[in-house]
PDB file of N, CA and C in Angstrom:
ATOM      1  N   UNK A   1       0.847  -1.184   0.000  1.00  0.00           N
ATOM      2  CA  UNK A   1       0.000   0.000   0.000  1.00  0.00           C
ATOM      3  C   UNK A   1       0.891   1.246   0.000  1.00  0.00           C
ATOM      4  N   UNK A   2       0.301   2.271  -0.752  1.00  0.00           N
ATOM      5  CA  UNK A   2       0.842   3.195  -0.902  1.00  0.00           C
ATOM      6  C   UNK A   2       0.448   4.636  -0.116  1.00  0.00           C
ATOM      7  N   UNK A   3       1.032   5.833   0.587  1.00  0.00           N
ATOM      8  CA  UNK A   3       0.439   6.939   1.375  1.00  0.00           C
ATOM      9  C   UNK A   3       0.565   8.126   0.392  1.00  0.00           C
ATOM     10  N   UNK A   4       0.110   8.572   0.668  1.00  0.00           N
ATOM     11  CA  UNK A   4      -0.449  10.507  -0.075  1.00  0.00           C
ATOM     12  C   UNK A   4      -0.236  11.439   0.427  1.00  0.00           C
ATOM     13  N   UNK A   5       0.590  12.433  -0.313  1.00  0.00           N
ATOM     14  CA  UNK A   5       0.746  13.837   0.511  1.00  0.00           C
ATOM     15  C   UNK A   5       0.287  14.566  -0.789  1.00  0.00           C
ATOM     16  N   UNK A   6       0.055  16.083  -0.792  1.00  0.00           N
ATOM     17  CA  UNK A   6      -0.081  16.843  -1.797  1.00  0.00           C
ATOM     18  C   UNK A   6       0.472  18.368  -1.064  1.00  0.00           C
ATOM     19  N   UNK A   7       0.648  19.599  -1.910  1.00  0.00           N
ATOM     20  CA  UNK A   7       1.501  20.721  -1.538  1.00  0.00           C
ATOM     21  C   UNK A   7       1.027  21.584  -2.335  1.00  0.00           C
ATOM     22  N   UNK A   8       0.224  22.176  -2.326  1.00  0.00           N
ATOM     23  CA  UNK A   8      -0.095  23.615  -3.710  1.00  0.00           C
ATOM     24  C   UNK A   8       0.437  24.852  -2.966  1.00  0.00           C
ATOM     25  N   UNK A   9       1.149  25.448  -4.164  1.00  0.00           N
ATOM     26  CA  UNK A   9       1.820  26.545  -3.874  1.00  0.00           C
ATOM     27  C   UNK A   9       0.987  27.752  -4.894  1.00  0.00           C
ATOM     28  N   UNK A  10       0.668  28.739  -4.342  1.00  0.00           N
ATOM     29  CA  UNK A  10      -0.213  29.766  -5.279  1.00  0.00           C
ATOM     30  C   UNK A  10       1.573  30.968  -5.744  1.00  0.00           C
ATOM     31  N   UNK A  11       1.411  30.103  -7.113  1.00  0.00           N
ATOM     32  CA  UNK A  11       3.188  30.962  -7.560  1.00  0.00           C
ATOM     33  C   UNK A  11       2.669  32.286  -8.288  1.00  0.00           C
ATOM     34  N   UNK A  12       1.117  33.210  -7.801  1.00  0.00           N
ATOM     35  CA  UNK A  12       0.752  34.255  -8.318  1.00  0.00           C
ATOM     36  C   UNK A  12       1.521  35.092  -7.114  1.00  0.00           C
ATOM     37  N   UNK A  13       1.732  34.640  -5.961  1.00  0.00           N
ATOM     38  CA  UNK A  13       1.780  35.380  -4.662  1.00  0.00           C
ATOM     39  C   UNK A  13       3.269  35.116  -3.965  1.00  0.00           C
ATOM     40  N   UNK A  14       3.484  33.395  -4.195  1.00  0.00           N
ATOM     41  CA  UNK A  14       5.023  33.174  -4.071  1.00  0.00           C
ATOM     42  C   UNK A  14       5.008  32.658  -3.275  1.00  0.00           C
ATOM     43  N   UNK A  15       3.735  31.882  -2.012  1.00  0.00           N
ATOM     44  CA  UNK A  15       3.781  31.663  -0.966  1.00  0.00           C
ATOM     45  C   UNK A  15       2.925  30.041  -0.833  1.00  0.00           C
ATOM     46  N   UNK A  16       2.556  29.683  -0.077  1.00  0.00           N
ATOM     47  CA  UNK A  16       1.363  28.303  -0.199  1.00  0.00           C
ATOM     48  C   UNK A  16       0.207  28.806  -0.117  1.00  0.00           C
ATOM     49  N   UNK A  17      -0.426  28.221  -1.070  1.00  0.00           N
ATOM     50  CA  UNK A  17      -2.067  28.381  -1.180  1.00  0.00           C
ATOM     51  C   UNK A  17      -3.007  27.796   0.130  1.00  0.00           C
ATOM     52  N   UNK A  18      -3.583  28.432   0.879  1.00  0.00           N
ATOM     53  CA  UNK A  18      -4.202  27.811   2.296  1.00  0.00           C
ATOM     54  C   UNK A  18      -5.486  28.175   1.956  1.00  0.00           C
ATOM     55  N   UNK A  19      -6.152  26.520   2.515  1.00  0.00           N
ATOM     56  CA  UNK A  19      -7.517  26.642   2.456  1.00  0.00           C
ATOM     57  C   UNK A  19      -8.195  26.314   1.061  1.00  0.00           C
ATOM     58  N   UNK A  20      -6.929  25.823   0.271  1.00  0.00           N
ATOM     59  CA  UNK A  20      -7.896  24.816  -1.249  1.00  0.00           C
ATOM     60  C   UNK A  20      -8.298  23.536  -0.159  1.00  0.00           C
ATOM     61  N   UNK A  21      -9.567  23.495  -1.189  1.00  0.00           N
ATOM     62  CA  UNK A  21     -10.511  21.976  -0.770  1.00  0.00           C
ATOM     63  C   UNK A  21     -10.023  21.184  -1.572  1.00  0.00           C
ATOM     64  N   UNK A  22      -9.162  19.706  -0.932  1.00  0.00           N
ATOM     65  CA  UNK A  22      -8.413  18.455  -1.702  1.00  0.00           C
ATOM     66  C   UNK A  22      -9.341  17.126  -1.919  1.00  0.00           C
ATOM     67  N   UNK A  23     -10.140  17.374  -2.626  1.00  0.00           N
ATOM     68  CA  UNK A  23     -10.729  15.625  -2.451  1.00  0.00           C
ATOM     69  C   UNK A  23      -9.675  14.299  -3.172  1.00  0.00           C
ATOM     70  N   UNK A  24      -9.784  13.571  -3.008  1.00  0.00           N
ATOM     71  CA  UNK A  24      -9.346  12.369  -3.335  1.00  0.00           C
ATOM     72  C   UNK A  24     -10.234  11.062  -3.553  1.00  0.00           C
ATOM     73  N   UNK A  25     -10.249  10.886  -5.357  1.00  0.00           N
ATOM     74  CA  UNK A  25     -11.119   9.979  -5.399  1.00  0.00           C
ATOM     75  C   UNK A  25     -10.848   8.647  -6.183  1.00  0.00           C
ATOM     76  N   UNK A  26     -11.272   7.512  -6.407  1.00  0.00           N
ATOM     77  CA  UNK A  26     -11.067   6.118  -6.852  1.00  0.00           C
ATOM     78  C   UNK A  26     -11.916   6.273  -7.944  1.00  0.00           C
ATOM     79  N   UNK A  27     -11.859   4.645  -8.551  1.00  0.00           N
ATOM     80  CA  UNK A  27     -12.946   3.841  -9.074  1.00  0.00           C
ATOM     81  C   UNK A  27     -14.143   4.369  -8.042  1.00  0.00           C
ATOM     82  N   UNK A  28     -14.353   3.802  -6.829  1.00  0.00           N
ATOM     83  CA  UNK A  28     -15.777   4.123  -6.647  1.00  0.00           C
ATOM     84  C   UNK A  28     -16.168   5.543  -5.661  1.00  0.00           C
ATOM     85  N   UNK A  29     -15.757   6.482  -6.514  1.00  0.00           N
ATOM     86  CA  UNK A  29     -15.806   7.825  -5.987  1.00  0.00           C
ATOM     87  C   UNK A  29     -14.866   8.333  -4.786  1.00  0.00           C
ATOM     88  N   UNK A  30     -15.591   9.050  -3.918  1.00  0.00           N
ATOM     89  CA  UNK A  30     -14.713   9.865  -3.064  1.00  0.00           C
ATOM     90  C   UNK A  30     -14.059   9.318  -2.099  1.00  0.00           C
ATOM     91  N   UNK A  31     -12.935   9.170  -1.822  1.00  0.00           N
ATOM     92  CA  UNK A  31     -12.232   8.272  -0.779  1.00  0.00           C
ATOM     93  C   UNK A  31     -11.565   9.415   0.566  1.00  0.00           C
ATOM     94  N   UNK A  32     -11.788  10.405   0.048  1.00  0.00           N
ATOM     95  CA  UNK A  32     -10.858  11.293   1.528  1.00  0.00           C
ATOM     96  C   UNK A  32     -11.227  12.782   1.174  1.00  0.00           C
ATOM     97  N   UNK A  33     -11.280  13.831   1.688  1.00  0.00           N
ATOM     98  CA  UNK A  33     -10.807  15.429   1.586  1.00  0.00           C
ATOM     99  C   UNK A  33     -10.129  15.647   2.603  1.00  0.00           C
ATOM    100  N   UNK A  34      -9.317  17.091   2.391  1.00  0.00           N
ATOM    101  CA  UNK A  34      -8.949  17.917   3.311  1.00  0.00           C
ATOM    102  C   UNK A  34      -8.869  19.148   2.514  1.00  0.00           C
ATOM    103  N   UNK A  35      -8.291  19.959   3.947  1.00  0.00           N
ATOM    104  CA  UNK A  35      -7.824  21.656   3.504  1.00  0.00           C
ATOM    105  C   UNK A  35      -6.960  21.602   3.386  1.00  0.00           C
ATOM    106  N   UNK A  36      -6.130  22.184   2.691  1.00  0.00           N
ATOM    107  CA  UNK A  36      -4.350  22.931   2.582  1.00  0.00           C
ATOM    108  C   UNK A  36      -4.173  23.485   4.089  1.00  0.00           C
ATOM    109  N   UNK A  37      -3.242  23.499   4.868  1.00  0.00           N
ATOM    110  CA  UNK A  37      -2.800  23.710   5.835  1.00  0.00           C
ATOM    111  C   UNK A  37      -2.070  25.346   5.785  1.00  0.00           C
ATOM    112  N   UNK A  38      -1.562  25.992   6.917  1.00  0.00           N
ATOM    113  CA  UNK A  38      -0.661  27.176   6.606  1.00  0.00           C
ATOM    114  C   UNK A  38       0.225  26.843   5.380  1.00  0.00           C
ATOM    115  N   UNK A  39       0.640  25.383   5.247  1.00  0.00           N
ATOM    116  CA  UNK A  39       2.308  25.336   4.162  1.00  0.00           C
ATOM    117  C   UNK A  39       1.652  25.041   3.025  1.00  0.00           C
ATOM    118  N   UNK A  40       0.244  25.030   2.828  1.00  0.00           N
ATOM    119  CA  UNK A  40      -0.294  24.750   1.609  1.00  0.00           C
ATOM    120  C   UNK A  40      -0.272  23.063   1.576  1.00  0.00           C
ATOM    121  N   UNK A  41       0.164  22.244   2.695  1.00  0.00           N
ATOM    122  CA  UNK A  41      -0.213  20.975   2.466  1.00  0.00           C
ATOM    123  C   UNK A  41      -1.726  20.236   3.022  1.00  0.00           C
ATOM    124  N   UNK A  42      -1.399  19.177   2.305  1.00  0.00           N
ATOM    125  CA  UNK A  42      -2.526  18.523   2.601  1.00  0.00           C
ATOM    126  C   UNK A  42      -1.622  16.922   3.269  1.00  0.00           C
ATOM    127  N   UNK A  43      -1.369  16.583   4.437  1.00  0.00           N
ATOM    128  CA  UNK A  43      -0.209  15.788   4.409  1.00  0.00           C
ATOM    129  C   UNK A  43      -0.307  14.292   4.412  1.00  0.00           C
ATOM    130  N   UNK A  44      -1.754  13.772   4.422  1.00  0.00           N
ATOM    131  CA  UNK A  44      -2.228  12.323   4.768  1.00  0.00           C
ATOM    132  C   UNK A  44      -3.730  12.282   3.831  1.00  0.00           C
ATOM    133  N   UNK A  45      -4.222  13.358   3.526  1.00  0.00           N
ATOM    134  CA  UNK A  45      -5.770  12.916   3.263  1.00  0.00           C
ATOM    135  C   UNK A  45      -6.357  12.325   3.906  1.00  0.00           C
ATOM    136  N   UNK A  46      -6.659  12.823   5.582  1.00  0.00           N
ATOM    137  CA  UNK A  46      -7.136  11.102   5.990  1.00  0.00           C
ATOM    138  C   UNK A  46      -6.825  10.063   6.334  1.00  0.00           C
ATOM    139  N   UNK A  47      -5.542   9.641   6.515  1.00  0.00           N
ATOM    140  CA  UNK A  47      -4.806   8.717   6.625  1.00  0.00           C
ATOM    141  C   UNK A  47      -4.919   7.637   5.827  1.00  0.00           C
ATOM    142  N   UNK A  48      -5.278   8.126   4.177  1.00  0.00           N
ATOM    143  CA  UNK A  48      -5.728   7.110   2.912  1.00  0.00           C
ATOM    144  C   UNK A  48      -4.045   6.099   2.577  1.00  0.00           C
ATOM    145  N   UNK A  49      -4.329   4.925   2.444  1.00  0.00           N
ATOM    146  CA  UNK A  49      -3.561   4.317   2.296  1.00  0.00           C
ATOM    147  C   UNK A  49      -3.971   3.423   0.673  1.00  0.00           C
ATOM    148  N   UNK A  50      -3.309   3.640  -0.402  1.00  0.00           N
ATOM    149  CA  UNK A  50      -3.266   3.699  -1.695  1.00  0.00           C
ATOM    150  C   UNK A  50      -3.548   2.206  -2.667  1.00  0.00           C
ATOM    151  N   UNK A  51      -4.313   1.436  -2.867  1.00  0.00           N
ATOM    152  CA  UNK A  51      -3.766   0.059  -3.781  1.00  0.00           C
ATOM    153  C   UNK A  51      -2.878   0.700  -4.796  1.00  0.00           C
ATOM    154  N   UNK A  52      -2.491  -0.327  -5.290  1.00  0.00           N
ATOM    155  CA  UNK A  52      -1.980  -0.069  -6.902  1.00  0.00           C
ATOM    156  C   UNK A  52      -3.685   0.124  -8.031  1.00  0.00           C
ATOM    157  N   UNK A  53      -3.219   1.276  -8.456  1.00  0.00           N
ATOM    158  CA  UNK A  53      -4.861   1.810  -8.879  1.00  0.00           C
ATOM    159  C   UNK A  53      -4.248   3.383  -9.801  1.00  0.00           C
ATOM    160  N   UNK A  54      -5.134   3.354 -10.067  1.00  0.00           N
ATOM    161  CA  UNK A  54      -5.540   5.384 -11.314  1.00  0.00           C
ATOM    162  C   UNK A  54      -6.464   5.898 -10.114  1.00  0.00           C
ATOM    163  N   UNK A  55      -5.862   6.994  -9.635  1.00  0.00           N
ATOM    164  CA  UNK A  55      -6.472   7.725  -8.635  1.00  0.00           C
ATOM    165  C   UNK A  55      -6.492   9.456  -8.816  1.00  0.00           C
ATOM    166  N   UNK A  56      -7.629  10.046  -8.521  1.00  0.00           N
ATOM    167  CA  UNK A  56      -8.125  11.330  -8.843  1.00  0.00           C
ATOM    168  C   UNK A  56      -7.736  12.330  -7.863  1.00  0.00           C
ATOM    169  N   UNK A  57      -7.148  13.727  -7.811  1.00  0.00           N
ATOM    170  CA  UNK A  57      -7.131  14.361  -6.926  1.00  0.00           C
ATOM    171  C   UNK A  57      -7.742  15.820  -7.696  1.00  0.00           C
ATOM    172  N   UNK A  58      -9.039  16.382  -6.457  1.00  0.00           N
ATOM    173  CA  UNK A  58      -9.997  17.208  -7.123  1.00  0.00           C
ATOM    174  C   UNK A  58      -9.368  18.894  -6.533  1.00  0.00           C
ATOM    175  N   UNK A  59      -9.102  19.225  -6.771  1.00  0.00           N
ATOM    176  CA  UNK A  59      -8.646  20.611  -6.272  1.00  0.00           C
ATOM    177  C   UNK A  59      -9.467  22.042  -6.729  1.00  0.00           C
ATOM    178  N   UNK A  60     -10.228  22.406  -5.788  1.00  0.00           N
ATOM    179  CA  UNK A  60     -11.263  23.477  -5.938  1.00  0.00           C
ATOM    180  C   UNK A  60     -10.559  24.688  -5.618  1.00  0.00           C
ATOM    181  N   UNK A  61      -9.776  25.107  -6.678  1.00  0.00           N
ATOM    182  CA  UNK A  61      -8.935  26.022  -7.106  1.00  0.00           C
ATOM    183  C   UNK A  61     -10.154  27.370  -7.263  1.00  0.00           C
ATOM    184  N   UNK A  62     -11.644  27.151  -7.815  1.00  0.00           N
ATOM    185  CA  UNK A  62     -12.146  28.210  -7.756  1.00  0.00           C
ATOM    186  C   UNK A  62     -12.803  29.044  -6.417  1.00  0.00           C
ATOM    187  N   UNK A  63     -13.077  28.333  -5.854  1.00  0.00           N
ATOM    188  CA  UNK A  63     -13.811  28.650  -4.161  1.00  0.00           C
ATOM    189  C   UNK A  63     -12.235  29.271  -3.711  1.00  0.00           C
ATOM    190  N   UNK A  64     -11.205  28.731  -4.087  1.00  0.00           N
ATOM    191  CA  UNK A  64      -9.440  29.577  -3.325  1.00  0.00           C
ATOM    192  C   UNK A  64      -9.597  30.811  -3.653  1.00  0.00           C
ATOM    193  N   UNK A  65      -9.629  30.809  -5.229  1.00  0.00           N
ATOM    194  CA  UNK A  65      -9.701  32.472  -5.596  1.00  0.00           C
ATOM    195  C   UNK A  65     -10.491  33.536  -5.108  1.00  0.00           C
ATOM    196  N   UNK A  66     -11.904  33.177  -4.972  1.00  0.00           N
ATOM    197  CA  UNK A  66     -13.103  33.764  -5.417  1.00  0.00           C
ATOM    198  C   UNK A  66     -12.858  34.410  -3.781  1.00  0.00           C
ATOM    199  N   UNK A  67     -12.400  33.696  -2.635  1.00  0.00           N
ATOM    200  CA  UNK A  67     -11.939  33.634  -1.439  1.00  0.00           C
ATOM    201  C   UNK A  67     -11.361  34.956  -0.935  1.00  0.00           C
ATOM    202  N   UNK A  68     -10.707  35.445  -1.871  1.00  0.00           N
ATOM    203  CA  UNK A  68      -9.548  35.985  -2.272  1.00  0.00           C
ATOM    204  C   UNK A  68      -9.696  37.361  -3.236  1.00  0.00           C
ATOM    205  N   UNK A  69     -11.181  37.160  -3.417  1.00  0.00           N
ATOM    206  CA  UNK A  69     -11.520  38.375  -4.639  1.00  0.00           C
ATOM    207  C   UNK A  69     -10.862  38.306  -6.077  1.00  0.00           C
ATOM    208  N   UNK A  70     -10.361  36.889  -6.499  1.00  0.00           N
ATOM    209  CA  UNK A  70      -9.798  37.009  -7.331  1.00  0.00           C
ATOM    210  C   UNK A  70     -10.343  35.978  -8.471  1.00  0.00           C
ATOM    211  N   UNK A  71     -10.356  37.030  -9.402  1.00  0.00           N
ATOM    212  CA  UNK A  71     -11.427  35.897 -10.644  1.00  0.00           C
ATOM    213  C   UNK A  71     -10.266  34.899 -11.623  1.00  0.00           C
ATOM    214  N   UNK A  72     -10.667  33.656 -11.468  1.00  0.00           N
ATOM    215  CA  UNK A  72      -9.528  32.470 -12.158  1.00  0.00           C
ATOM    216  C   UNK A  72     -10.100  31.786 -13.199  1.00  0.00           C
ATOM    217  N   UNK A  73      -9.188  31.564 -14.495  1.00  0.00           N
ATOM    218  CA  UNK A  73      -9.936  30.622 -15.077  1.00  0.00           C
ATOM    219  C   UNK A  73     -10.330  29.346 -15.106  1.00  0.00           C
ATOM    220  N   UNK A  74      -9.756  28.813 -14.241  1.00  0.00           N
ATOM    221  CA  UNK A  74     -10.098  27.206 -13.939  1.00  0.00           C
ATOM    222  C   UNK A  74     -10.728  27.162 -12.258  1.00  0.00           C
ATOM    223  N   UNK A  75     -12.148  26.692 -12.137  1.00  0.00           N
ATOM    224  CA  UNK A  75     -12.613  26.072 -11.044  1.00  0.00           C
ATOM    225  C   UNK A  75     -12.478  25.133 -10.336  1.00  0.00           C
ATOM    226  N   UNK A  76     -11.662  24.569 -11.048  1.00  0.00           N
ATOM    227  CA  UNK A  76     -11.423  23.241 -10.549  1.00  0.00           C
ATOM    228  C   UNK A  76      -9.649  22.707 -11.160  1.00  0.00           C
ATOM    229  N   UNK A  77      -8.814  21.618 -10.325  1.00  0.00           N
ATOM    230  CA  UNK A  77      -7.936  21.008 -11.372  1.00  0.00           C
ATOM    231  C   UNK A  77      -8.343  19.923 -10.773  1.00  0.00           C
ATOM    232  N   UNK A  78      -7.542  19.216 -11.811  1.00  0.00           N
ATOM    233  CA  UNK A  78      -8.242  17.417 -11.365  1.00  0.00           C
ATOM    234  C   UNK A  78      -7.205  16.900 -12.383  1.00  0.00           C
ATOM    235  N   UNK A  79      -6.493  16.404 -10.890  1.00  0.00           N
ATOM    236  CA  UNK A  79      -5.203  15.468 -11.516  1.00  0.00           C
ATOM    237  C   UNK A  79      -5.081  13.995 -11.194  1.00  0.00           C
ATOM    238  N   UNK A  80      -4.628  13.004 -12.256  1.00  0.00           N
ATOM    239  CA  UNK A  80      -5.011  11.926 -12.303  1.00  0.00           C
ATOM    240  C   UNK A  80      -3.932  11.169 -12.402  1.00  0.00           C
ATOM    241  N   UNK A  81      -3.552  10.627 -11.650  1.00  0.00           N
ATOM    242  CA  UNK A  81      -2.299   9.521 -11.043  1.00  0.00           C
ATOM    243  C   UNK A  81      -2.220   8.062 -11.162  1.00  0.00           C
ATOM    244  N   UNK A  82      -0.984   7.190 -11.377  1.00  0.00           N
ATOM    245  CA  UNK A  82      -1.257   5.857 -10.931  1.00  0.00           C
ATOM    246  C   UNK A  82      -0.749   5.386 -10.130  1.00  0.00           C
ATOM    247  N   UNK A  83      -1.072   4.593  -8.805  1.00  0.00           N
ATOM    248  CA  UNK A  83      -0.013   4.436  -8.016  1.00  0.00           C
ATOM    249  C   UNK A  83       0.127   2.957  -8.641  1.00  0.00           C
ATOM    250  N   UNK A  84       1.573   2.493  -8.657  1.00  0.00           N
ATOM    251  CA  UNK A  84       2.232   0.977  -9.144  1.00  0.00           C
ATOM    252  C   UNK A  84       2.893  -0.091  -7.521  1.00  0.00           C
ATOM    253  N   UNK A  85       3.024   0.221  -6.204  1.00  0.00           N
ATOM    254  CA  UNK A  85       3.261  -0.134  -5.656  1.00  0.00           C
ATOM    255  C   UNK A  85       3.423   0.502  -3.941  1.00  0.00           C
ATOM    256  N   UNK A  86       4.174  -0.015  -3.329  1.00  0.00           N
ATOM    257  CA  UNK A  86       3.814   0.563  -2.164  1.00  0.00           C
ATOM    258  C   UNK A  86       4.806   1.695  -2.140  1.00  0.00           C
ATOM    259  N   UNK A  87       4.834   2.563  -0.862  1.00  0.00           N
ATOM    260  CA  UNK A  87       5.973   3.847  -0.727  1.00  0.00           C
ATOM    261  C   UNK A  87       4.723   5.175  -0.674  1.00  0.00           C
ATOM    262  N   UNK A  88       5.824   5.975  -1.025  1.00  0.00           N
ATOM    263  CA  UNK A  88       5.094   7.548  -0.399  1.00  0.00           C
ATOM    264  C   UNK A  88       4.854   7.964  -2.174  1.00  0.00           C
ATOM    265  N   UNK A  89       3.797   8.206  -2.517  1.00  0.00           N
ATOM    266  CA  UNK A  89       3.172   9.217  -3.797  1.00  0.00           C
ATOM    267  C   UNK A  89       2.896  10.945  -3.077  1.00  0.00           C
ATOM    268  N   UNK A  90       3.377  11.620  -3.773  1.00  0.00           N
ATOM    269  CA  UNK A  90       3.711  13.115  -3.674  1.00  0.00           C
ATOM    270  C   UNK A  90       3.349  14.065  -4.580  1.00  0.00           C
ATOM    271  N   UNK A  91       2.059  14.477  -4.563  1.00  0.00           N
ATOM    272  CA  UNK A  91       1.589  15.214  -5.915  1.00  0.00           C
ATOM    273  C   UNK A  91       1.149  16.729  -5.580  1.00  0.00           C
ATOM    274  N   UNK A  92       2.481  17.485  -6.415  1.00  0.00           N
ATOM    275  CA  UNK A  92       2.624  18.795  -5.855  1.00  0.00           C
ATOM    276  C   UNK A  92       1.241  19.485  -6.613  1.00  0.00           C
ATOM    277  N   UNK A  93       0.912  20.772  -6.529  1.00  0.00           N
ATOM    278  CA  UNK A  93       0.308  21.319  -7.210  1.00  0.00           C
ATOM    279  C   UNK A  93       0.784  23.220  -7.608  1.00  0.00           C
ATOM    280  N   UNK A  94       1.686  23.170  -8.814  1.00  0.00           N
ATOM    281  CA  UNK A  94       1.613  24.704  -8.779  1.00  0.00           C
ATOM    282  C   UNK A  94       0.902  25.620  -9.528  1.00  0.00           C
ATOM    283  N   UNK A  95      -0.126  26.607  -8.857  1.00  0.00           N
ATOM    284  CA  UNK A  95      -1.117  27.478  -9.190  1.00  0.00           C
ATOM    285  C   UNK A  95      -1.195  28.932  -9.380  1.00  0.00           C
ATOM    286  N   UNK A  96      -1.618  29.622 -10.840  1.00  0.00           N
ATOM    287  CA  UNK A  96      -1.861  30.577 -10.553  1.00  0.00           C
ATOM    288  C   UNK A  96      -3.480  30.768 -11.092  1.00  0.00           C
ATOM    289  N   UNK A  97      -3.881  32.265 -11.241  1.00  0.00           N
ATOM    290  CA  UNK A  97      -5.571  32.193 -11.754  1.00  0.00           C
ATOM    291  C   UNK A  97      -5.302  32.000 -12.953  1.00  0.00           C
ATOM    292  N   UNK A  98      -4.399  31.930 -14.088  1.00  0.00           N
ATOM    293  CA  UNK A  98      -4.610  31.371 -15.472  1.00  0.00           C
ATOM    294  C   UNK A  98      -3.885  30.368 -15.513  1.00  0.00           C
ATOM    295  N   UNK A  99      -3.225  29.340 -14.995  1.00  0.00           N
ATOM    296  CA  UNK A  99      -2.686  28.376 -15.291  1.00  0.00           C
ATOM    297  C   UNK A  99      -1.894  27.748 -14.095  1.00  0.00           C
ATOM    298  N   UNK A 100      -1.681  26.411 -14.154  1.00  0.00           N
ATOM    299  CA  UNK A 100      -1.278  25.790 -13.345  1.00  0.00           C
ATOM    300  C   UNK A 100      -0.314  24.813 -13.958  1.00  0.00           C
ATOM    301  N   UNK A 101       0.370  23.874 -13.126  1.00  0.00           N
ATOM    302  CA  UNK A 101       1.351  22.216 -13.320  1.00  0.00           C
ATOM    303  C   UNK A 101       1.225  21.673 -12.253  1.00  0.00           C
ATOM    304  N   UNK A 102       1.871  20.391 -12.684  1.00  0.00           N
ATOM    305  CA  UNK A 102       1.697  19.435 -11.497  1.00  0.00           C
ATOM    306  C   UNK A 102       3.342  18.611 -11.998  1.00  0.00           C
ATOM    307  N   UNK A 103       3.662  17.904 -10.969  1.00  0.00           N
ATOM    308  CA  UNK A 103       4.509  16.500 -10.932  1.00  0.00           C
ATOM    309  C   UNK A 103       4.329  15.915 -10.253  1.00  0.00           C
ATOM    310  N   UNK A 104       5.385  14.656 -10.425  1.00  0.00           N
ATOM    311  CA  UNK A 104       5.674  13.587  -9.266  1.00  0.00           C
ATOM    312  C   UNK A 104       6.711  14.051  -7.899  1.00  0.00           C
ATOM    313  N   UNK A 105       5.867  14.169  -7.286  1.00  0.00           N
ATOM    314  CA  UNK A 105       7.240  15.222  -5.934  1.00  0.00           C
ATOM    315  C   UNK A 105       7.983  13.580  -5.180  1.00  0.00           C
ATOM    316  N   UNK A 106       8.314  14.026  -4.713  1.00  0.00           N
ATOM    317  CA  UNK A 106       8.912  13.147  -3.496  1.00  0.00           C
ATOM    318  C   UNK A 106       8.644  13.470  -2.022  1.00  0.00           C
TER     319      UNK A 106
END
């Protein structure tokens, strides 16, 4: 089994994004949420522990902005992963209101 962390950094401001809503979902829908923390993490989801599987992470990037007075073009990101075995999966998120990336963090 595999564990989950995630990290969004809002690189409009330079600092961590606090207070995006993280869901985390499977094959059969929603398996965990949290908030971004002060460091912009999210560090367990829950204490979700991973099969080998294609797994969803929902990031309500628009409720952050709107938060914020700030109008974005994406409401949502939704990034889609596979985990292949056991160990730590690390899926950063970097954000601004027109565009974003993602990787494999460590």
């Amino acid at each position: 089994m595999a564990t989950l962390s995630t990290h969004v950094l809002d690189t409009s401001l330079g600092r961590p994004a606090v207070g995006v809503r993280v869901s985390l979902e499977g094959d059969g829908g929603q398996l965990a949420e949290g908030l971004t923390d002060s460091d912009g993490r999210v560090s367990d989801l829950g204490g979700s522990t991973l099969a080998p599987g294609t797994y969803r992470l929902r990031f309500e990037t628009g409720d952050y902005f709107a938060q914020r007075g700030i109008e974005g073009f994406y409401p949502e990101v939704l990034v889609t992963f596979t985990v292949e075995g056991d160990g730590h999966v690390h899926v950063p998120l970097l954000l601004s209101p027109f565009g974003y990336s993602t990787y494999r963090g460590s």
